[in-house]
PDB file of N, CA and C in Angstrom:
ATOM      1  N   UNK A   1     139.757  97.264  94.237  1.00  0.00           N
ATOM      2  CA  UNK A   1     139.776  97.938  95.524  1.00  0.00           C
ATOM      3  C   UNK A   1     141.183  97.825  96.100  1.00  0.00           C
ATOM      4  N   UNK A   2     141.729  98.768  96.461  1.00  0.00           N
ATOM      5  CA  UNK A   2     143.113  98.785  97.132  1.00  0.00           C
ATOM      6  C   UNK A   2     143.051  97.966  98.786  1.00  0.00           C
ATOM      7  N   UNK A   3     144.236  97.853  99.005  1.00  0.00           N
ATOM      8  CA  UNK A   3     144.158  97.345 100.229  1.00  0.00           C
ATOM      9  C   UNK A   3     144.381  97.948 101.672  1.00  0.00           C
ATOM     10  N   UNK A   4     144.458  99.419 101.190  1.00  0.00           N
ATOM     11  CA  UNK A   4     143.863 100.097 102.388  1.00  0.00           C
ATOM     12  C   UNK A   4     142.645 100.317 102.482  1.00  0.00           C
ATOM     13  N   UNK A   5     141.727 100.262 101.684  1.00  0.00           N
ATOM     14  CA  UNK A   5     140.348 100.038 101.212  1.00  0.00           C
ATOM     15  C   UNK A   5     140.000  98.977 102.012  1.00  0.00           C
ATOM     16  N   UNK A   6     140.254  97.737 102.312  1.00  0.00           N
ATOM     17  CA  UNK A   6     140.250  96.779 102.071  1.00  0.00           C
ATOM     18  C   UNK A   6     140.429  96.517 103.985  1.00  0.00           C
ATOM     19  N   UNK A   7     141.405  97.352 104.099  1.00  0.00           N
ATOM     20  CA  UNK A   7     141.670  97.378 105.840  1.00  0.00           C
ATOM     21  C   UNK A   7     140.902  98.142 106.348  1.00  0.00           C
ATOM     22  N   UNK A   8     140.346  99.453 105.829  1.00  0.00           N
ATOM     23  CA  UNK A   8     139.315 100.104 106.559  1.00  0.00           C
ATOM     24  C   UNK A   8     138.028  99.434 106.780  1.00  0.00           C
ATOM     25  N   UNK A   9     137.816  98.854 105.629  1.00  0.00           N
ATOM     26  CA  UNK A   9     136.825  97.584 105.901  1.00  0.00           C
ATOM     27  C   UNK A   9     136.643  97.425 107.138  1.00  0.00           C
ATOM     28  N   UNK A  10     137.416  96.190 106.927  1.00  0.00           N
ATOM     29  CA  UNK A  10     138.038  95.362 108.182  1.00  0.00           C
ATOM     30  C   UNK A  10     137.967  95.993 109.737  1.00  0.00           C
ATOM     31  N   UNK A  11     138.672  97.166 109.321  1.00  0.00           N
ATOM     32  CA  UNK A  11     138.523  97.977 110.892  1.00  0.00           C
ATOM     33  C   UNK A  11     137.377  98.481 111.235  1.00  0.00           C
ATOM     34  N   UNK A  12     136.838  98.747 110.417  1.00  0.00           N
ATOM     35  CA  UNK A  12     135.350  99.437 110.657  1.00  0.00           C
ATOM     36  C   UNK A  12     134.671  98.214 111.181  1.00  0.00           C
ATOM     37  N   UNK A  13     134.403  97.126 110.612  1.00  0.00           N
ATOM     38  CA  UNK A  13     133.620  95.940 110.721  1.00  0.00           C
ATOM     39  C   UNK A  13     134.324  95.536 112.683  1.00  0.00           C
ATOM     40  N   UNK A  14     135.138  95.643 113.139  1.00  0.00           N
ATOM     41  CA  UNK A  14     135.716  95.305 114.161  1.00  0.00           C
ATOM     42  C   UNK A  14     135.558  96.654 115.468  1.00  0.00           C
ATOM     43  N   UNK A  15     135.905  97.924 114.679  1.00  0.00           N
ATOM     44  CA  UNK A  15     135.419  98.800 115.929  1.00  0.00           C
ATOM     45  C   UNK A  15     133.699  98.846 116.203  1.00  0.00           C
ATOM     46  N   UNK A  16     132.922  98.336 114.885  1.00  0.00           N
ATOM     47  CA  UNK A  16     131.331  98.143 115.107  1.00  0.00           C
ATOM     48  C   UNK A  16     131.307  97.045 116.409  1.00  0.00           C
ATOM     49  N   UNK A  17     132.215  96.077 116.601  1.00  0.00           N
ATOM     50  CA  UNK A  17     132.419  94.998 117.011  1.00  0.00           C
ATOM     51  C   UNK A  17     132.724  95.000 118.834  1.00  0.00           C
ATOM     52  N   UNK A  18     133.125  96.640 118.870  1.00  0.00           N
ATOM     53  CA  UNK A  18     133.987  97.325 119.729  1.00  0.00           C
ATOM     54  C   UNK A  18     135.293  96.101 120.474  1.00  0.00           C
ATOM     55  N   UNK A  19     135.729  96.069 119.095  1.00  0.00           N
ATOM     56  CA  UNK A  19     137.023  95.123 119.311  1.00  0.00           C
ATOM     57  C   UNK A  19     137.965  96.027 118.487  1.00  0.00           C
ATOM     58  N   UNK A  20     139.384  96.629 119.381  1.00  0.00           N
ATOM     59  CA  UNK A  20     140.430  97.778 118.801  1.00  0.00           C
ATOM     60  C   UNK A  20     141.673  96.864 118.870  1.00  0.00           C
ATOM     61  N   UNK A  21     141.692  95.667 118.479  1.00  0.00           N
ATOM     62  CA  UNK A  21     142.748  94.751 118.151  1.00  0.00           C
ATOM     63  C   UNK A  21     143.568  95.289 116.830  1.00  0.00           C
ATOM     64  N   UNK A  22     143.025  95.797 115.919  1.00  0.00           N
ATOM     65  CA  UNK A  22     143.724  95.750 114.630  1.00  0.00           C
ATOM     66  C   UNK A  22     144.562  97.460 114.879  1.00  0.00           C
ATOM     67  N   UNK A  23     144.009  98.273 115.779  1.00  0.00           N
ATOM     68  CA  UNK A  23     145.000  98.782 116.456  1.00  0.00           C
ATOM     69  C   UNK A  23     145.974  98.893 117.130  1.00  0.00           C
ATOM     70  N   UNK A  24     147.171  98.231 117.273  1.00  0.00           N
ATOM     71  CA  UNK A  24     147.952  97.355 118.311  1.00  0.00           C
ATOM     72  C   UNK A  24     148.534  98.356 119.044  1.00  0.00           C
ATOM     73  N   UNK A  25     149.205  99.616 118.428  1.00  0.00           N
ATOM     74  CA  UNK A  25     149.219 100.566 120.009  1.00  0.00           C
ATOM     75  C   UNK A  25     148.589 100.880 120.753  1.00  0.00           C
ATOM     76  N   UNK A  26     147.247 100.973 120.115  1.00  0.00           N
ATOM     77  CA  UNK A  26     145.875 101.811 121.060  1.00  0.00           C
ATOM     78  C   UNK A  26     145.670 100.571 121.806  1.00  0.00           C
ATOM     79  N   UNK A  27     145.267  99.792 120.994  1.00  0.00           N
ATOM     80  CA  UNK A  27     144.627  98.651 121.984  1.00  0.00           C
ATOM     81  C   UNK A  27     145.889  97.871 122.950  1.00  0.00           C
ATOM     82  N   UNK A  28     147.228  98.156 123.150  1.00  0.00           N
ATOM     83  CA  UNK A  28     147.906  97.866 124.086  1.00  0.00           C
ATOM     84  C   UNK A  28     148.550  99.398 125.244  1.00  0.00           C
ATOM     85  N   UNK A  29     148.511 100.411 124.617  1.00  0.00           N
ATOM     86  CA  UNK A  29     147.877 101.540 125.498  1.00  0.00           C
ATOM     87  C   UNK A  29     146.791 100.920 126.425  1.00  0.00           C
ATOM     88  N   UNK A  30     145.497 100.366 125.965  1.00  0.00           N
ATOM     89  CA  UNK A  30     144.703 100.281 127.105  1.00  0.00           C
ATOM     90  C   UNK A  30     144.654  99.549 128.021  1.00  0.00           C
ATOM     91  N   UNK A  31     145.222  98.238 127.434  1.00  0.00           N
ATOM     92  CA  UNK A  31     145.936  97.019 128.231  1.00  0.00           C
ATOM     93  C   UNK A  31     146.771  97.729 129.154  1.00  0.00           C
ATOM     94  N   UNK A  32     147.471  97.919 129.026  1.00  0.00           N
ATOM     95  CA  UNK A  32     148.884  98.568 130.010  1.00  0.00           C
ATOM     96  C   UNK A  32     148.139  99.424 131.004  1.00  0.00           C
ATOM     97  N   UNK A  33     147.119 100.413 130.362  1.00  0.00           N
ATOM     98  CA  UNK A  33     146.884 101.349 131.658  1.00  0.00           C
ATOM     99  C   UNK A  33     145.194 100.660 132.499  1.00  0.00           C
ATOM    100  N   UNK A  34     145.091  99.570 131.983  1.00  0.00           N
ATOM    101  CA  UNK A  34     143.634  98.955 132.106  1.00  0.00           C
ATOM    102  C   UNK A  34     142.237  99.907 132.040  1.00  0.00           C
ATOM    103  N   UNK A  35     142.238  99.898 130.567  1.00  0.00           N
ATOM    104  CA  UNK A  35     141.013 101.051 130.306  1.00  0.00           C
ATOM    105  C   UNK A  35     140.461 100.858 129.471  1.00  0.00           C
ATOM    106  N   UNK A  36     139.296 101.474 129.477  1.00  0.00           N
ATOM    107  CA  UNK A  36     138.181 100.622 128.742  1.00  0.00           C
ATOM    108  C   UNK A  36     137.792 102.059 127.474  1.00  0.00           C
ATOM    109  N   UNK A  37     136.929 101.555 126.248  1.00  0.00           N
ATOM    110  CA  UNK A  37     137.081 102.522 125.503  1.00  0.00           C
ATOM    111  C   UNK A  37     136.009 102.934 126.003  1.00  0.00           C
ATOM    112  N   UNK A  38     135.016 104.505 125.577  1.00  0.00           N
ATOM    113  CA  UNK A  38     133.787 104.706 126.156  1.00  0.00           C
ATOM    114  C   UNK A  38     133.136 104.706 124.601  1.00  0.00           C
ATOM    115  N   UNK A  39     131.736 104.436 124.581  1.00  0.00           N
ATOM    116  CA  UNK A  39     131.044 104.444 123.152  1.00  0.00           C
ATOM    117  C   UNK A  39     131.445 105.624 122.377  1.00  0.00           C
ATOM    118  N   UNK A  40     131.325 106.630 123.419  1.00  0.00           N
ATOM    119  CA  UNK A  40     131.387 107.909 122.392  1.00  0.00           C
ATOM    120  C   UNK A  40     133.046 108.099 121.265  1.00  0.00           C
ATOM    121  N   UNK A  41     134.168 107.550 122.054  1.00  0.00           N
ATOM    122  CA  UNK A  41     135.304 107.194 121.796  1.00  0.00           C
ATOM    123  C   UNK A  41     135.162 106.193 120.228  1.00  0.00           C
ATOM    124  N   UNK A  42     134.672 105.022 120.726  1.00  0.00           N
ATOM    125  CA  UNK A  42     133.829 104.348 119.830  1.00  0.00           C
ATOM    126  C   UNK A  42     133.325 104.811 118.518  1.00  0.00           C
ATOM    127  N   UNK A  43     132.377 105.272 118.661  1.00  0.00           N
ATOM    128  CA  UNK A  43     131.620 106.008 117.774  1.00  0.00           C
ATOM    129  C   UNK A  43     132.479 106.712 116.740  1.00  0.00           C
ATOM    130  N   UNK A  44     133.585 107.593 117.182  1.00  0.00           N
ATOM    131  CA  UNK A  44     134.387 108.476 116.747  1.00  0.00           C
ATOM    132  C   UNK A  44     135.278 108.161 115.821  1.00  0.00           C
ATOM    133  N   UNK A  45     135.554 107.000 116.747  1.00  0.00           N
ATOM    134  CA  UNK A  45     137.031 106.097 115.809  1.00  0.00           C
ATOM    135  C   UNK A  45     135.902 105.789 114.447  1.00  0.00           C
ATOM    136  N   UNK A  46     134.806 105.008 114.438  1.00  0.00           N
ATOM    137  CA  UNK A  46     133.912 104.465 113.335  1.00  0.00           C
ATOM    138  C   UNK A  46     133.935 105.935 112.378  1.00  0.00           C
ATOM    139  N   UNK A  47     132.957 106.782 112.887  1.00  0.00           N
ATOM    140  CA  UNK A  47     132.773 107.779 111.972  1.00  0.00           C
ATOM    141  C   UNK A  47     134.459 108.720 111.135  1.00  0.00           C
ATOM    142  N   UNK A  48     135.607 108.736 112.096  1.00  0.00           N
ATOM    143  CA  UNK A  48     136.934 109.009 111.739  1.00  0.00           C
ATOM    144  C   UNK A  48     137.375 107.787 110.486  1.00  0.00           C
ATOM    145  N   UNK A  49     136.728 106.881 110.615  1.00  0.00           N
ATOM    146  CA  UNK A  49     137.335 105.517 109.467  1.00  0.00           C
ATOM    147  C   UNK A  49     136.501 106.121 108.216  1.00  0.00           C
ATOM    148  N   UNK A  50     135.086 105.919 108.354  1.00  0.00           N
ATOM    149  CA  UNK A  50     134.078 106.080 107.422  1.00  0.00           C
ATOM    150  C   UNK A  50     134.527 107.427 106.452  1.00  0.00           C
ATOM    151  N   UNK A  51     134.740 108.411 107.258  1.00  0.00           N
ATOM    152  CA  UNK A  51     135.239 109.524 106.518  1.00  0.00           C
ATOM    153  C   UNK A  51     136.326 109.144 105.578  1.00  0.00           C
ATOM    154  N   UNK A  52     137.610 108.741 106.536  1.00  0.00           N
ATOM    155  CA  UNK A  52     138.713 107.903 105.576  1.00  0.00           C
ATOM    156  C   UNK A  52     138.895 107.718 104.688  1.00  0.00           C
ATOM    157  N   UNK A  53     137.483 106.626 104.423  1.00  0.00           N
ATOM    158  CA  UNK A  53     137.522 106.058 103.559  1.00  0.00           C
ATOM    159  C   UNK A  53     136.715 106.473 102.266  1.00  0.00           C
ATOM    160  N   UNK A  54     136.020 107.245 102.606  1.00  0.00           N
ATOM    161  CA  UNK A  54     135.348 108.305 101.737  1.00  0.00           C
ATOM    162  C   UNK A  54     136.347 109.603 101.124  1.00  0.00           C
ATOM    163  N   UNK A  55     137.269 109.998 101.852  1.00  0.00           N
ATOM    164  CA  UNK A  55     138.109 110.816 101.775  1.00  0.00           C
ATOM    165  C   UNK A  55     139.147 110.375 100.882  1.00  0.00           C
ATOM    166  N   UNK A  56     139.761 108.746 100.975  1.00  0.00           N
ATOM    167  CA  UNK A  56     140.037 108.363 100.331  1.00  0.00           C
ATOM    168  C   UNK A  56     139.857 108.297  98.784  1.00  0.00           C
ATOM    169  N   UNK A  57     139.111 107.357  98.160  1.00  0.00           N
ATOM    170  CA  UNK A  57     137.971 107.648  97.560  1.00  0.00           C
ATOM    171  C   UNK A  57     137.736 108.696  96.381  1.00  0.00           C
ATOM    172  N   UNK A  58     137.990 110.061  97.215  1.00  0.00           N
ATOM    173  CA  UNK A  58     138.127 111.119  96.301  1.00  0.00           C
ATOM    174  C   UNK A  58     138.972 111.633  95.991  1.00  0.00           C
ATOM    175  N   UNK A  59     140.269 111.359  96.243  1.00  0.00           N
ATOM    176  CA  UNK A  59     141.818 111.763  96.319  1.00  0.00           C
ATOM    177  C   UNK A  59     142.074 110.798  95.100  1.00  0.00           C
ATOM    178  N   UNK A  60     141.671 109.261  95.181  1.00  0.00           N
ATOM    179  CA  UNK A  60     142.188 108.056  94.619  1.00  0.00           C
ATOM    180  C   UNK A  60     140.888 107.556  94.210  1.00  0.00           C
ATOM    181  N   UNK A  61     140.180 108.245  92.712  1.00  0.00           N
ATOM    182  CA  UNK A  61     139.260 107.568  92.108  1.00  0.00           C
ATOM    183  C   UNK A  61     139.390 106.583  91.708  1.00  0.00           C
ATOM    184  N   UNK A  62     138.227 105.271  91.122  1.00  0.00           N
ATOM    185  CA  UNK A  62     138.673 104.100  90.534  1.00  0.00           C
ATOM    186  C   UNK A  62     139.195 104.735  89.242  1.00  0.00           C
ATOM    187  N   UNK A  63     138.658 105.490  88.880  1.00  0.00           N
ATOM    188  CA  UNK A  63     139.941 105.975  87.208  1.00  0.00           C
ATOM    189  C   UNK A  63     141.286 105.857  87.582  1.00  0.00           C
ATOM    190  N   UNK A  64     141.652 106.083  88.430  1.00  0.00           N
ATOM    191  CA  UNK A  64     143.188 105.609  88.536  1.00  0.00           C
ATOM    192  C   UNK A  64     143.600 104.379  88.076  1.00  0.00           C
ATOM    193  N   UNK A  65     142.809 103.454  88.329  1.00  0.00           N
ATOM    194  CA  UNK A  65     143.302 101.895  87.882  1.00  0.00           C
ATOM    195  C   UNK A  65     143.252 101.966  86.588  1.00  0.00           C
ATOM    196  N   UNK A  66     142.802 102.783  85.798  1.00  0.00           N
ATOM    197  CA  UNK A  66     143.025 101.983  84.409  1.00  0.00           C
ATOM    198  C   UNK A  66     144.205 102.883  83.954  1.00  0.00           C
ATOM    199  N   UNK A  67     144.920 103.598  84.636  1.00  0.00           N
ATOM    200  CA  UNK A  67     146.402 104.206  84.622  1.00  0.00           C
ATOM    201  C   UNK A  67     147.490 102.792  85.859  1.00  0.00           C
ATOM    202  N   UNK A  68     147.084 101.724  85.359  1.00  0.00           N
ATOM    203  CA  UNK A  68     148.093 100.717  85.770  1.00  0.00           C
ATOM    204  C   UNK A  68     149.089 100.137  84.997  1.00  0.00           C
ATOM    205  N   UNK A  69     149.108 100.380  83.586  1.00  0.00           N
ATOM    206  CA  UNK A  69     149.518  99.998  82.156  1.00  0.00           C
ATOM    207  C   UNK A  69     150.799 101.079  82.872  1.00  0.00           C
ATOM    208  N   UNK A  70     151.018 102.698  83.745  1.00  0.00           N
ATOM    209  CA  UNK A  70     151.936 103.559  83.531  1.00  0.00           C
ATOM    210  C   UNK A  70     153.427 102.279  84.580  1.00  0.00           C
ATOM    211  N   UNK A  71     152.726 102.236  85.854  1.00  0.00           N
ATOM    212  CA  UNK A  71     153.697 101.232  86.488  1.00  0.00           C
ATOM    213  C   UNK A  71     154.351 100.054  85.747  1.00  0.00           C
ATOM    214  N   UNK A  72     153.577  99.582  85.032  1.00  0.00           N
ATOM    215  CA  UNK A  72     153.799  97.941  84.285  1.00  0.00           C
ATOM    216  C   UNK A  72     153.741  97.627  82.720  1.00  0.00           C
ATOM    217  N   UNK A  73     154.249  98.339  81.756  1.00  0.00           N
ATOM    218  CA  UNK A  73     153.408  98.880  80.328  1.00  0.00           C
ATOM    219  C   UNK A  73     153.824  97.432  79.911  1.00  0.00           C
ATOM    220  N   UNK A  74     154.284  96.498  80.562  1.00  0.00           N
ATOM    221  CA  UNK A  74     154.462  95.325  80.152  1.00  0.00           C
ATOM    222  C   UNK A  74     153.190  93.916  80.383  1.00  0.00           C
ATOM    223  N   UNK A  75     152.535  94.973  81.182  1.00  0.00           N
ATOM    224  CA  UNK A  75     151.491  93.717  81.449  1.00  0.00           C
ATOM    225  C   UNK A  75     150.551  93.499  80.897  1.00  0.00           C
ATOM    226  N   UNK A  76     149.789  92.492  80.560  1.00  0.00           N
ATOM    227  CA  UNK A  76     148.414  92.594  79.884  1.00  0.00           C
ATOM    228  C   UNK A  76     147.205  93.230  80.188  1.00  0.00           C
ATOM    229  N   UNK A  77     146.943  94.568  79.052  1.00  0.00           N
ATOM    230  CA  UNK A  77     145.963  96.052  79.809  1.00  0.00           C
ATOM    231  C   UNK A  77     145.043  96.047  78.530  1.00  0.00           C
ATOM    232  N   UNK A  78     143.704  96.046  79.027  1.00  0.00           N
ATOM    233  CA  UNK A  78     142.873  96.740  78.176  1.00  0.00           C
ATOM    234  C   UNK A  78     143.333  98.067  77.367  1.00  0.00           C
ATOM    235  N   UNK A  79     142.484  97.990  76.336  1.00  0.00           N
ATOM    236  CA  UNK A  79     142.717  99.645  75.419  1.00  0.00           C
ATOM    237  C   UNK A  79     142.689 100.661  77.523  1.00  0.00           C
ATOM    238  N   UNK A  80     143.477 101.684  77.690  1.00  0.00           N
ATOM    239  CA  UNK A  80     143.309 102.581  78.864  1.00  0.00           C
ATOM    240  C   UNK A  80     142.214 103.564  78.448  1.00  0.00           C
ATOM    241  N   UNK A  81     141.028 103.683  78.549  1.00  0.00           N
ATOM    242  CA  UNK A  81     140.120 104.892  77.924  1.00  0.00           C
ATOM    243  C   UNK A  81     141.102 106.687  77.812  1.00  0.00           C
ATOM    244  N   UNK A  82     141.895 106.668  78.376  1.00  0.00           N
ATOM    245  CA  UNK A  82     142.343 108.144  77.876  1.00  0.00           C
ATOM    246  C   UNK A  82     143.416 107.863  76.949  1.00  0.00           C
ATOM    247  N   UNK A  83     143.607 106.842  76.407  1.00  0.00           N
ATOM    248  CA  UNK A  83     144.712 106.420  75.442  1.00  0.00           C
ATOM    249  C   UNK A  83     143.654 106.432  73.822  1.00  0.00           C
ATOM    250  N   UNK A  84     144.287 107.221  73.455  1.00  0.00           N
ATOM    251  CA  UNK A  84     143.353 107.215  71.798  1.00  0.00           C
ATOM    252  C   UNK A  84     144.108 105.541  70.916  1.00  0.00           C
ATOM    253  N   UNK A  85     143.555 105.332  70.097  1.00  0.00           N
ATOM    254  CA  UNK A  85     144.019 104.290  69.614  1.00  0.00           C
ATOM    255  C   UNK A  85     145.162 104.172  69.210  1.00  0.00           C
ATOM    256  N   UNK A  86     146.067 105.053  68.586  1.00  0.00           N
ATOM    257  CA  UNK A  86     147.414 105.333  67.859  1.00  0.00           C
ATOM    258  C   UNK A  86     148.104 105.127  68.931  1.00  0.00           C
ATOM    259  N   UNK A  87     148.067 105.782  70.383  1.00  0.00           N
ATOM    260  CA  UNK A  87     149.148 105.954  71.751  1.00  0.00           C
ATOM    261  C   UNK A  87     149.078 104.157  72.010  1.00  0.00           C
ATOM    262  N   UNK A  88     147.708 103.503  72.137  1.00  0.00           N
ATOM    263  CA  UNK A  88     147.278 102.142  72.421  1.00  0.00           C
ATOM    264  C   UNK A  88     148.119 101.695  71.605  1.00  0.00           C
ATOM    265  N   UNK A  89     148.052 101.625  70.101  1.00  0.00           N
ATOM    266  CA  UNK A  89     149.364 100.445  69.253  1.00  0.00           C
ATOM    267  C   UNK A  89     150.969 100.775  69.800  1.00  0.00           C
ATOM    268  N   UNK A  90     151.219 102.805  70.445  1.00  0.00           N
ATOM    269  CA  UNK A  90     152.539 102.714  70.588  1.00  0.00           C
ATOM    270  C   UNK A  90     152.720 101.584  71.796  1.00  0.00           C
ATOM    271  N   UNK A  91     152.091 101.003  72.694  1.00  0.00           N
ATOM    272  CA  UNK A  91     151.927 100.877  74.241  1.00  0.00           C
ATOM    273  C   UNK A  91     152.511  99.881  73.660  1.00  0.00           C
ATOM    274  N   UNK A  92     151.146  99.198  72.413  1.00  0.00           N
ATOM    275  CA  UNK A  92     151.321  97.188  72.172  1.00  0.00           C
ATOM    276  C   UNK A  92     152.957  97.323  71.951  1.00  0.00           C
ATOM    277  N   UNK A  93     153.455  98.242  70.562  1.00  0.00           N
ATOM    278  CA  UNK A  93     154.721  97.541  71.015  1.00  0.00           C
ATOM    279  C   UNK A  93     156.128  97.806  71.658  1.00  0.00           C
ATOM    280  N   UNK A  94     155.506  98.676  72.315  1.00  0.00           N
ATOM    281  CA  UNK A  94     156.475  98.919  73.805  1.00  0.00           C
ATOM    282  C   UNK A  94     156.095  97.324  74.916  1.00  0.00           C
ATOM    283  N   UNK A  95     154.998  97.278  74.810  1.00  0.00           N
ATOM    284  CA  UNK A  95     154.840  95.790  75.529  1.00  0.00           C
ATOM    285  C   UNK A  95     155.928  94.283  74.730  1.00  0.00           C
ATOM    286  N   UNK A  96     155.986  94.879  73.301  1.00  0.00           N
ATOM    287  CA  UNK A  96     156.303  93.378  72.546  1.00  0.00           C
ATOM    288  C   UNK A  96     157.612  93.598  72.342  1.00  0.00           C
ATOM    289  N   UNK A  97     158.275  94.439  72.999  1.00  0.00           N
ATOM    290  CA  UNK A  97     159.588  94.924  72.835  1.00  0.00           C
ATOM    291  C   UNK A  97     160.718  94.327  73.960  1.00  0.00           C
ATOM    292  N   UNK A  98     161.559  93.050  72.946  1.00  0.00           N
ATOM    293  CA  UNK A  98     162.028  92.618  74.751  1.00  0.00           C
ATOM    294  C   UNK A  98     163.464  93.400  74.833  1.00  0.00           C
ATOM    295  N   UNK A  99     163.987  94.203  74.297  1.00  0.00           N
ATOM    296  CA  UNK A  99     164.810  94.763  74.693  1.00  0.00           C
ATOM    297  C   UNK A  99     164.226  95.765  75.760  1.00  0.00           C
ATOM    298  N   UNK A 100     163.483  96.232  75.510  1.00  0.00           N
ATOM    299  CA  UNK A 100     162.810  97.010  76.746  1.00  0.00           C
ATOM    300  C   UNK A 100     162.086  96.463  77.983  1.00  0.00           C
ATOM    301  N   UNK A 101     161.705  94.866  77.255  1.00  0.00           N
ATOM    302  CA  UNK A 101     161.142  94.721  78.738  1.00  0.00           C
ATOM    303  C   UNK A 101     162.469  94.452  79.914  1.00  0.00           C
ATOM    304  N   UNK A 102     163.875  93.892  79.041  1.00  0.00           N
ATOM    305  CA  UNK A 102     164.791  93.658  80.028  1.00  0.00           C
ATOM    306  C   UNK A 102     165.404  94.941  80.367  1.00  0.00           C
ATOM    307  N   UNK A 103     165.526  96.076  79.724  1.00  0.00           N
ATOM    308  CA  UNK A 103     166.036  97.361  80.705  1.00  0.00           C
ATOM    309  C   UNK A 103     164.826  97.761  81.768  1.00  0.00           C
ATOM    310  N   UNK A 104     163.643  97.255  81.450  1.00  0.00           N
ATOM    311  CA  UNK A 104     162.560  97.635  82.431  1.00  0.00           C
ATOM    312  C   UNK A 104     162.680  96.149  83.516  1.00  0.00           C
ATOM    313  N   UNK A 105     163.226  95.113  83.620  1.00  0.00           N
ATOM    314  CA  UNK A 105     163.076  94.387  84.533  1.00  0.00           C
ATOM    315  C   UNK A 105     165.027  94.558  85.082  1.00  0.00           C
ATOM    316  N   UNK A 106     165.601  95.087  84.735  1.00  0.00           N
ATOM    317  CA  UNK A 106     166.916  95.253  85.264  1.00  0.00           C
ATOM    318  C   UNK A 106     166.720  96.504  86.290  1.00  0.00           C
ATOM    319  N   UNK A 107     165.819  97.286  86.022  1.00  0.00           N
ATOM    320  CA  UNK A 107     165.669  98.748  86.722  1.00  0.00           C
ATOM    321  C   UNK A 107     164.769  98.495  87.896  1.00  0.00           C
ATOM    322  N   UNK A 108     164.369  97.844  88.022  1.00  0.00           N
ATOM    323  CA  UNK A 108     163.889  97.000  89.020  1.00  0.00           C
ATOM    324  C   UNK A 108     164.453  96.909  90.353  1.00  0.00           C
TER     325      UNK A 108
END
């Protein structure tokens, strides 16, 4: 789960809470002008997250993660299911390759 995933959580679990702390402009907007949120406001922000994060979601399937080998081909990755086996051995020794891992950690 990503960690905007991970914050919508969080925010959702807190505007249920009707606590808009993890908002720090909004919730110091209201401070400053002393105002209170109304449920329906409430409500909105929740259902505006929920979507979010659903919206999210479908933009950024979990199939993406097993395209993490493209950022890091140095790290330790399962076979990637859209990698046929032949591309999988080129990966292993692009992984076992330290001349490459040091032009890939100099580029850095």
């Amino acid at each position: 789960m990503s960690s905007l995933e991970n914050k919508l959580d969080f925010w959702i679990k807190y505007v249920d809470r009707y606590n808009n702390e993890c908002f720090t402009a909004f919730n110091d907007f209201l401070k400053e002008n002393e105002q209170q949120v109304t449920s329906d406001v409430e409500k909105n922000i929740h259902e505006h997250l929920i979507i979010l994060k659903k919206s999210l979601k479908e933009y950024f399937p979990e199939k993406l993660q097993d395209m993490n080998w493209l950022q890091n081909p140095f790290a330790n990755h399962t076979k990637p299911s859209m990698l046929i086996v032949s591309e999988y051995e080129i990966l292993i020794n692009i992984k076992c390759s330290s001349s490459l891992k040091q032009k890939f950690k100099a580029s850095k």
